[in-house]
C-alpha atoms as a PDB file:
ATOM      1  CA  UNK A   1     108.031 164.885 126.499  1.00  0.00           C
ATOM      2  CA  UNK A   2     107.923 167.676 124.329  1.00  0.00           C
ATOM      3  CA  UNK A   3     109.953 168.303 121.090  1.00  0.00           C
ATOM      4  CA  UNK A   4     110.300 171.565 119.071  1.00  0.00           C
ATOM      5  CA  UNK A   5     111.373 172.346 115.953  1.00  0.00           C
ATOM      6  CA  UNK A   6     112.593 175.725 113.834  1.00  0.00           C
ATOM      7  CA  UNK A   7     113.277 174.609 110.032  1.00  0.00           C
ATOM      8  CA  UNK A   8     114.481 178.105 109.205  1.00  0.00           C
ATOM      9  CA  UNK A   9     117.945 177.222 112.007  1.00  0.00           C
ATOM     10  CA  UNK A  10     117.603 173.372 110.916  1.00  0.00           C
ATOM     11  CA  UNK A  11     117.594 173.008 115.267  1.00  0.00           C
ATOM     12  CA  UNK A  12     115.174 170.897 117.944  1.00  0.00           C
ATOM     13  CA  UNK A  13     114.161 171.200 121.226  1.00  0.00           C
ATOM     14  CA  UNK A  14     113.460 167.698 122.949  1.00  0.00           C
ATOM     15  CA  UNK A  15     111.924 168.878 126.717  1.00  0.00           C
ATOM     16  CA  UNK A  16     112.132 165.759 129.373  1.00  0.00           C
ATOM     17  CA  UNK A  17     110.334 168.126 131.477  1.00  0.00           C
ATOM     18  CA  UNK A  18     106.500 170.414 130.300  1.00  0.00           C
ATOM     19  CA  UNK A  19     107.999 172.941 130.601  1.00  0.00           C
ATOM     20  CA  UNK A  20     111.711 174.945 131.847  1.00  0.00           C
ATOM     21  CA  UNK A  21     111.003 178.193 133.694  1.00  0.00           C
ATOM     22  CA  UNK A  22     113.476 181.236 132.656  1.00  0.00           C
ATOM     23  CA  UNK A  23     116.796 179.969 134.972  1.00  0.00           C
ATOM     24  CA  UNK A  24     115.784 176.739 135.165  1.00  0.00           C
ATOM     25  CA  UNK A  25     118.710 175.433 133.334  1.00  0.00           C
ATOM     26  CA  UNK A  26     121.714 176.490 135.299  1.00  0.00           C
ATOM     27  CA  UNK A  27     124.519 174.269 133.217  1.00  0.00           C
ATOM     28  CA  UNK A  28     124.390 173.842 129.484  1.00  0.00           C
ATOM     29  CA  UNK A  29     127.019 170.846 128.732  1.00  0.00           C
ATOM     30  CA  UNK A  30     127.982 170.707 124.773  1.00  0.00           C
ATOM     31  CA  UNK A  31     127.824 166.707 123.436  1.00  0.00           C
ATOM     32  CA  UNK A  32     130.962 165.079 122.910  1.00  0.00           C
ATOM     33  CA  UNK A  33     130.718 165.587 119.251  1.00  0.00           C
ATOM     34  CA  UNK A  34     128.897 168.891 119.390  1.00  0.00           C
ATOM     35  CA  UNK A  35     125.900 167.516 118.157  1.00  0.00           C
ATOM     36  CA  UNK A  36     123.687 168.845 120.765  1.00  0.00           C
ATOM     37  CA  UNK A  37     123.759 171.090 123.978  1.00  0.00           C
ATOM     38  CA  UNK A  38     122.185 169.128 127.047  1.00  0.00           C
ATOM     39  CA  UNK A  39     120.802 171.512 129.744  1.00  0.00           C
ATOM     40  CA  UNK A  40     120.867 170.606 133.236  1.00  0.00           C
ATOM     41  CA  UNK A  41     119.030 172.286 136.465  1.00  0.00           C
ATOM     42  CA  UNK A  42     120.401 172.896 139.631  1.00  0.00           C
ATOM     43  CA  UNK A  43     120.317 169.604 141.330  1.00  0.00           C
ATOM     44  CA  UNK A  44     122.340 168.400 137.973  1.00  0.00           C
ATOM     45  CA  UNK A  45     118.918 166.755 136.512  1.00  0.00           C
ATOM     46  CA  UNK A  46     118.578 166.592 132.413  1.00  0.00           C
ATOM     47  CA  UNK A  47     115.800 169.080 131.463  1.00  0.00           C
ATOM     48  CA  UNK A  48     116.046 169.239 127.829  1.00  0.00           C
ATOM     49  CA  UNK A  49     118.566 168.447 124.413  1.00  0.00           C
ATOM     50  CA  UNK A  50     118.955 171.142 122.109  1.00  0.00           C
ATOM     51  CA  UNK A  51     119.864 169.077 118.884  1.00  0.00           C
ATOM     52  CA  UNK A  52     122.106 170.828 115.973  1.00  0.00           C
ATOM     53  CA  UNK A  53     121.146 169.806 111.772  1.00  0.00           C
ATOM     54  CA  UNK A  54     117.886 168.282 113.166  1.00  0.00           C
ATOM     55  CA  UNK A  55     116.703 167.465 109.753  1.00  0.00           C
ATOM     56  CA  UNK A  56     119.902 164.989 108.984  1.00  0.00           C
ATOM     57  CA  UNK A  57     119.716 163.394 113.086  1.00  0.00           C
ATOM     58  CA  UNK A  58     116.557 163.096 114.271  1.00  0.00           C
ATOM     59  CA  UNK A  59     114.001 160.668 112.483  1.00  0.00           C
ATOM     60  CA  UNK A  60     111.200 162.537 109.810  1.00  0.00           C
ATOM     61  CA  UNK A  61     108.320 161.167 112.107  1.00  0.00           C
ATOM     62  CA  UNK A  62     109.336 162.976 114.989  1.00  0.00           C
ATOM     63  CA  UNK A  63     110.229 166.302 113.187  1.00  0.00           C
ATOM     64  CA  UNK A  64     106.852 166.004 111.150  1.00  0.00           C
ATOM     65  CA  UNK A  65     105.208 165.892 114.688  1.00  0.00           C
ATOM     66  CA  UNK A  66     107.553 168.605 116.580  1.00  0.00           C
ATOM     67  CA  UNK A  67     105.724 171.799 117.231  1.00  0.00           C
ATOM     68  CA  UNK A  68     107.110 174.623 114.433  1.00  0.00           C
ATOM     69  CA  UNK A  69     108.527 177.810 116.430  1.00  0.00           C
ATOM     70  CA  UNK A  70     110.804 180.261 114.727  1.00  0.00           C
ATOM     71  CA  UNK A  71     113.704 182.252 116.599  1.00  0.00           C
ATOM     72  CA  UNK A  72     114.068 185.413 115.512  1.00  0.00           C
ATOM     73  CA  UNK A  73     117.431 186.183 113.922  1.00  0.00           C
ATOM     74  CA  UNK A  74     118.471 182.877 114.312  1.00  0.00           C
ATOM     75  CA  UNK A  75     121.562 182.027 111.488  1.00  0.00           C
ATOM     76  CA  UNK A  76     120.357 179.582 108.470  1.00  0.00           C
ATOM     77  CA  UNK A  77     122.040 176.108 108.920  1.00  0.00           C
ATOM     78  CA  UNK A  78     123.055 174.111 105.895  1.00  0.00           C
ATOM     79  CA  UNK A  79     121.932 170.890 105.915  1.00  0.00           C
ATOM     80  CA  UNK A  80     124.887 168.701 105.085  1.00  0.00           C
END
């Protein structure tokens, strides 16, 4: 498992898989409480969680040890 994280959009990557080859993940399913966006490969198997106001869901220690990336133009989230 893999996690990312870009402070500047406040969002995380958590990869179940190394790594998710460009059309890899065919169906992108929103959480029930729009939380997070789970994608989902072609034979309907989880490949990763994109998580929304990282900083307020997921726990310091695994933030502090995410790897840092930053999205160009990505919109500033307000952490609430």
């Amino acid at each position: 498992m893999r996690v990312t994280y870009d402070a500047s959009a406040n969002m995380a990557y958590i990869y179940l898989v190394d790594t998710i080859t460009p059309g890899a993940a065919v169906r992108q399913v929103p959480a029930e409480d729009d939380t997070a966006i789970l994608d989902y490969d072609a034979q309907g198997r989880l490949l990763g969680i994109e998580i929304f106001s990282a900083r307020r869901r997921l726990h310091p220690e695994l933030l502090a040890g995410a790897e840092r990336i930053e999205r160009e133009g990505a919109p500033r989230e307000r952490d609430a």
